[in-house]
C-alpha atoms as a PDB file:
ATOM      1  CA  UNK A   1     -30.796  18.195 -43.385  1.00  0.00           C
ATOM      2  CA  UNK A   2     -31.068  15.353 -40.781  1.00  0.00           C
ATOM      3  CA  UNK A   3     -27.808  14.139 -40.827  1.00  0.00           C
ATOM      4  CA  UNK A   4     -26.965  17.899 -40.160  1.00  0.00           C
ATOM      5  CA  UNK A   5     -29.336  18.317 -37.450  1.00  0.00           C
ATOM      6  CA  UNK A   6     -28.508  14.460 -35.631  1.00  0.00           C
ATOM      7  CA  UNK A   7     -24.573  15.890 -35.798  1.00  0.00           C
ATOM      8  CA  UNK A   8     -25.312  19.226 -34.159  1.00  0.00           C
ATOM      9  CA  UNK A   9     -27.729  17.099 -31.499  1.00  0.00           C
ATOM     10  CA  UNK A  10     -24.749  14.553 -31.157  1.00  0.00           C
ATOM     11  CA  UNK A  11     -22.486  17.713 -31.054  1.00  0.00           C
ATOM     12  CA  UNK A  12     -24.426  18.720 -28.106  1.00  0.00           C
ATOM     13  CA  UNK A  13     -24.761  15.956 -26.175  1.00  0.00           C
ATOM     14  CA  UNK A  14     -21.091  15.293 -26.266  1.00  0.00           C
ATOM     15  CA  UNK A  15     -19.909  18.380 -25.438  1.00  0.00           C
ATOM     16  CA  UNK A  16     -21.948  18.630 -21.822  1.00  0.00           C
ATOM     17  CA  UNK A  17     -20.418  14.912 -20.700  1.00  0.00           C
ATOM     18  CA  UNK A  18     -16.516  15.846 -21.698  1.00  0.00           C
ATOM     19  CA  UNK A  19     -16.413  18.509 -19.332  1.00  0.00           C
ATOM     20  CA  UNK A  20     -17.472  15.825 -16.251  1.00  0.00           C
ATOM     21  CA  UNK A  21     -14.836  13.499 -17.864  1.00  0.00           C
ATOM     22  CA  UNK A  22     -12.072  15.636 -17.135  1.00  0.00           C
ATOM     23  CA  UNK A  23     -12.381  16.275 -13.706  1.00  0.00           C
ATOM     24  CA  UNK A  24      -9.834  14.820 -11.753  1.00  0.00           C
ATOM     25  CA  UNK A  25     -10.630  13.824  -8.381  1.00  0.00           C
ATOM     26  CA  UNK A  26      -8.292  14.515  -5.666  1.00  0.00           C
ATOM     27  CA  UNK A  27      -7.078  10.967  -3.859  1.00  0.00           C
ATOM     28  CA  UNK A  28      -5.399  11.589  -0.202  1.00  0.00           C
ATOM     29  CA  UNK A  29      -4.027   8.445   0.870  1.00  0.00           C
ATOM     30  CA  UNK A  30      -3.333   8.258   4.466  1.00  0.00           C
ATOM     31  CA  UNK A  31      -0.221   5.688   5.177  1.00  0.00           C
ATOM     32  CA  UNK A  32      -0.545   5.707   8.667  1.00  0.00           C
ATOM     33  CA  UNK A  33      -0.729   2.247   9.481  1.00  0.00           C
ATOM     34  CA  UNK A  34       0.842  -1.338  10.125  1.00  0.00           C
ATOM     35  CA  UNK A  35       2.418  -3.030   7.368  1.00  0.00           C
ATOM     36  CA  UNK A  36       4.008  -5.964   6.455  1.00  0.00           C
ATOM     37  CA  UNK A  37       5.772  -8.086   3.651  1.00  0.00           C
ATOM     38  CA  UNK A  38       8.570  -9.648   1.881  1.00  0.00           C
ATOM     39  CA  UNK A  39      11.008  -8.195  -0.101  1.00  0.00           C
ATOM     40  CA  UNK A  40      13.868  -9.427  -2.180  1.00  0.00           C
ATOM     41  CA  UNK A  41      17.187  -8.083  -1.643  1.00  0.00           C
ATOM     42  CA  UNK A  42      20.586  -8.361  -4.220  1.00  0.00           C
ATOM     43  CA  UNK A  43      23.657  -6.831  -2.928  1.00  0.00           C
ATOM     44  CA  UNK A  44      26.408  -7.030  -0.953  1.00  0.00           C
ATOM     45  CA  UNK A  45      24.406  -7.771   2.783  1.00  0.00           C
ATOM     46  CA  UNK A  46      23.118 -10.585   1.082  1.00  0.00           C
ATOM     47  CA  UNK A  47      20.913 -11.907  -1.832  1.00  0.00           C
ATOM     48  CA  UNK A  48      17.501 -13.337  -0.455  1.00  0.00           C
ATOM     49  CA  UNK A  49      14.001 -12.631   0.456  1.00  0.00           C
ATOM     50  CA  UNK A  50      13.091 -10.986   4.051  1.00  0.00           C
ATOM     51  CA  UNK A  51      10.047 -10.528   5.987  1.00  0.00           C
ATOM     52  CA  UNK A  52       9.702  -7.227   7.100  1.00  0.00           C
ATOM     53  CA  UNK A  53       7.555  -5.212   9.262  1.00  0.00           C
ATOM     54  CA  UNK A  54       6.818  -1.032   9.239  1.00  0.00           C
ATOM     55  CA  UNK A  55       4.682   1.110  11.337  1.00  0.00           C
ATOM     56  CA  UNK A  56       3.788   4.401   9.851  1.00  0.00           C
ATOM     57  CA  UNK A  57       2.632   7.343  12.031  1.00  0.00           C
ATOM     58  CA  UNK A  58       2.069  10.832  10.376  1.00  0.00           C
ATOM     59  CA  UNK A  59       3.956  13.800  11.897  1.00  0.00           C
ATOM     60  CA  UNK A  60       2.400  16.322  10.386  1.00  0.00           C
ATOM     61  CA  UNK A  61      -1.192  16.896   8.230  1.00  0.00           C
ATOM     62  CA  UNK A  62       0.155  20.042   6.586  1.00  0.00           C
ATOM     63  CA  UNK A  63       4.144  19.174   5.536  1.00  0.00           C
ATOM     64  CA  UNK A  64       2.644  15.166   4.631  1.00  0.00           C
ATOM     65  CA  UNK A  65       4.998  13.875   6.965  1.00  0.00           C
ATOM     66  CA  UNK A  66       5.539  10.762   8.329  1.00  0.00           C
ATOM     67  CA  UNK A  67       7.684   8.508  10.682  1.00  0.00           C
ATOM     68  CA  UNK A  68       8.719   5.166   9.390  1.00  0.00           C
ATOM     69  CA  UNK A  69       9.195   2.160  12.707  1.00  0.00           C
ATOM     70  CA  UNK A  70      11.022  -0.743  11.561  1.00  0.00           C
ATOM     71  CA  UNK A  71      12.073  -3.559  13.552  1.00  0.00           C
ATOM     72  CA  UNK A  72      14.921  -3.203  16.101  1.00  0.00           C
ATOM     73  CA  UNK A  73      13.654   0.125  17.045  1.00  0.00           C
ATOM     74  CA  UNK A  74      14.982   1.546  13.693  1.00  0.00           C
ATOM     75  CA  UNK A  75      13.387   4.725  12.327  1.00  0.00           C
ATOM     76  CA  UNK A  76      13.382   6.929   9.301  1.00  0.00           C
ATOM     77  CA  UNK A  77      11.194   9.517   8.222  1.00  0.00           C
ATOM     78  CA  UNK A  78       9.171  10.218   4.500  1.00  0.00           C
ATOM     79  CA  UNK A  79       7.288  13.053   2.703  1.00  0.00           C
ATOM     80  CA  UNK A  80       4.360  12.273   1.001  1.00  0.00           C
ATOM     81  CA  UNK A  81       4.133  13.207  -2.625  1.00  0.00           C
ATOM     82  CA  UNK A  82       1.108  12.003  -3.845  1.00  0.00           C
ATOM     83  CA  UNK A  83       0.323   8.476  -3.764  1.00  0.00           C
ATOM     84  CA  UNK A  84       4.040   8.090  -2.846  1.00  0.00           C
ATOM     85  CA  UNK A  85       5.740   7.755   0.359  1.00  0.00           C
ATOM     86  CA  UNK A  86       9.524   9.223  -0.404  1.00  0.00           C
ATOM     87  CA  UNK A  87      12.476   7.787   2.163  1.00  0.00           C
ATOM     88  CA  UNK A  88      15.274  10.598   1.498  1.00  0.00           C
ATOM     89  CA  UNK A  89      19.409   9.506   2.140  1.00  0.00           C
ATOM     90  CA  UNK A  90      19.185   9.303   5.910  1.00  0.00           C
ATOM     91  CA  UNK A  91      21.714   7.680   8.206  1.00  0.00           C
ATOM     92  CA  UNK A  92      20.158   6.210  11.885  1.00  0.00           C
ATOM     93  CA  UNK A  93      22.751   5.590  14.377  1.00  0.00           C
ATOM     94  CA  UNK A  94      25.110   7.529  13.811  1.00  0.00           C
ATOM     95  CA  UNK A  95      27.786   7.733  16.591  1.00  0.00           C
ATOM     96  CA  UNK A  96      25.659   5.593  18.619  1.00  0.00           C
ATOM     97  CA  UNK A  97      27.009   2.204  19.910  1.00  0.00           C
ATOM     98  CA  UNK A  98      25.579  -0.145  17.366  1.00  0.00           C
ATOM     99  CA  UNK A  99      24.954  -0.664  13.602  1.00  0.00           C
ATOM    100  CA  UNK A 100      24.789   2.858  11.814  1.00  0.00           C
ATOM    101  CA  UNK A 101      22.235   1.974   8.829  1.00  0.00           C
ATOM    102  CA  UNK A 102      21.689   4.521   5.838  1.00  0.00           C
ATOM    103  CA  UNK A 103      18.769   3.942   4.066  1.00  0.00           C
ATOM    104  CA  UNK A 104      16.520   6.182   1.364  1.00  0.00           C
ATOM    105  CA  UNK A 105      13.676   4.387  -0.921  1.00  0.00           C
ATOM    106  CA  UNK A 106      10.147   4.852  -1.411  1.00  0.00           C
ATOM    107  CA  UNK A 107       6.632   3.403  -0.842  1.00  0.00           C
ATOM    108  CA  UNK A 108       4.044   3.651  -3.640  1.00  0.00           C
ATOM    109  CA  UNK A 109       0.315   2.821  -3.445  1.00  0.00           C
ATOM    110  CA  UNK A 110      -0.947   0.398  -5.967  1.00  0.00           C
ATOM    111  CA  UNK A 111      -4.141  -0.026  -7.873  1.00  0.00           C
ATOM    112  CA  UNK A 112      -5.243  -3.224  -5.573  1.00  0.00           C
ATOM    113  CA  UNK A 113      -4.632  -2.156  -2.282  1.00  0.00           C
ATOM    114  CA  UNK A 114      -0.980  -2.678  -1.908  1.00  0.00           C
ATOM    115  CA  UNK A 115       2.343  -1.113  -1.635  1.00  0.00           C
ATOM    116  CA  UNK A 116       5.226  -1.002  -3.579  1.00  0.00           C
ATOM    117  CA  UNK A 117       8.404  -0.776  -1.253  1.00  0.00           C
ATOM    118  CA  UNK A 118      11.510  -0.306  -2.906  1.00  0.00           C
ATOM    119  CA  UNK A 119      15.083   0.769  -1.098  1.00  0.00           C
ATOM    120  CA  UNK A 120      18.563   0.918  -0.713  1.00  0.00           C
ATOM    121  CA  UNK A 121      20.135   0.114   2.467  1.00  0.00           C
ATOM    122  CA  UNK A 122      23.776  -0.212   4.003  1.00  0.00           C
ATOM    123  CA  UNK A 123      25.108  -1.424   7.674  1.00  0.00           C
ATOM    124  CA  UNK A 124      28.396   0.146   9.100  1.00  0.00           C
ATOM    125  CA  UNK A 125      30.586  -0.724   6.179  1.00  0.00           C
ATOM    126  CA  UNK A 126      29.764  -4.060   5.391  1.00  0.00           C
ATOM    127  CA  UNK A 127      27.904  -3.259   2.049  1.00  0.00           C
ATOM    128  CA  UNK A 128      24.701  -1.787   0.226  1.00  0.00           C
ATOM    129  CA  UNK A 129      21.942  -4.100  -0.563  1.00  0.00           C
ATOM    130  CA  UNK A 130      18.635  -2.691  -3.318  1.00  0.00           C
ATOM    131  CA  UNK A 131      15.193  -4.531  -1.792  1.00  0.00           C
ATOM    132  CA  UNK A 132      12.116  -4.677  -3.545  1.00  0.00           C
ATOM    133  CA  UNK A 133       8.589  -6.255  -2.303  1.00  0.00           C
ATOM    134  CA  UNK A 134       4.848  -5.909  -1.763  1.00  0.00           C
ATOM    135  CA  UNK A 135       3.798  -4.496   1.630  1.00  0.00           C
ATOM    136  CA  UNK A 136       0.006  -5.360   3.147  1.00  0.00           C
ATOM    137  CA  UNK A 137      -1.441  -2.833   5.184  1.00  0.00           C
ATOM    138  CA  UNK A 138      -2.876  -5.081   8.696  1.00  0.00           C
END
């Protein structure tokens, strides 16, 4: 009779703390911000590591989107999907007078306070290059 009545008090117990336990918590992360890094590039525009720089400005609270500054006055735009900042295919420069750069990749918040930045670029025709690096928000 007690081990029945310390299982239906254990029981108990158990079943009012699960119910806390699964409650998710809803994380916004906000990219908006300076960044900066180095990311390692194999391809055809060369195989090394660059330094790179991005300012992030949000467009727009409700679609989650944002504008993406690179150096050289180069600029692409993302959607935010969770803790993810998605680059679509998008081509800058096109018909202008100088490089035309596709680009489409993604930015991922980590656990430690960093970002996962991951794409694949091309210049003109010269080639397509796959980067990879850790970005620092300043």
């Amino acid at each position: 009779m007690r081990k029945l009545l310390l299982f239906i008090a254990f029981g108990f117990v158990t079943s009012c703390t699960s119910e806390e336990e699964l409650v998710e918590q809803d994380i916004t992360i906000d990219f908006t911000g300076s960044y900066s890094g180095e990311l390692t590039c194999v391809g055809e525009l060369g195989d090394d590591a660059e330094s790179t720089a991005i300012r992030i400005e949000k467009l727009d609270d409700n679609l989650q989107t944002y504008s993406l500054f690179f150096e050289d006055d180069v600029t692409f735009e993302g959607v935010q999907q969770e803790n993810m900042l998605l680059i679509e295919k998008q081509i800058f420069n096109e018909g202008g007078e100088f490089d035309v750069i596709t680009m489409e990749g993604r930015i991922e918040a980590m656990e430690n306070a960093a970002f996962l930045f991951e794409n694949t670029y091309s210049v003109d025709d010269e080639g397509e290059s796959t980067c990879q690096g850790t970005l620092v928000k300043q």
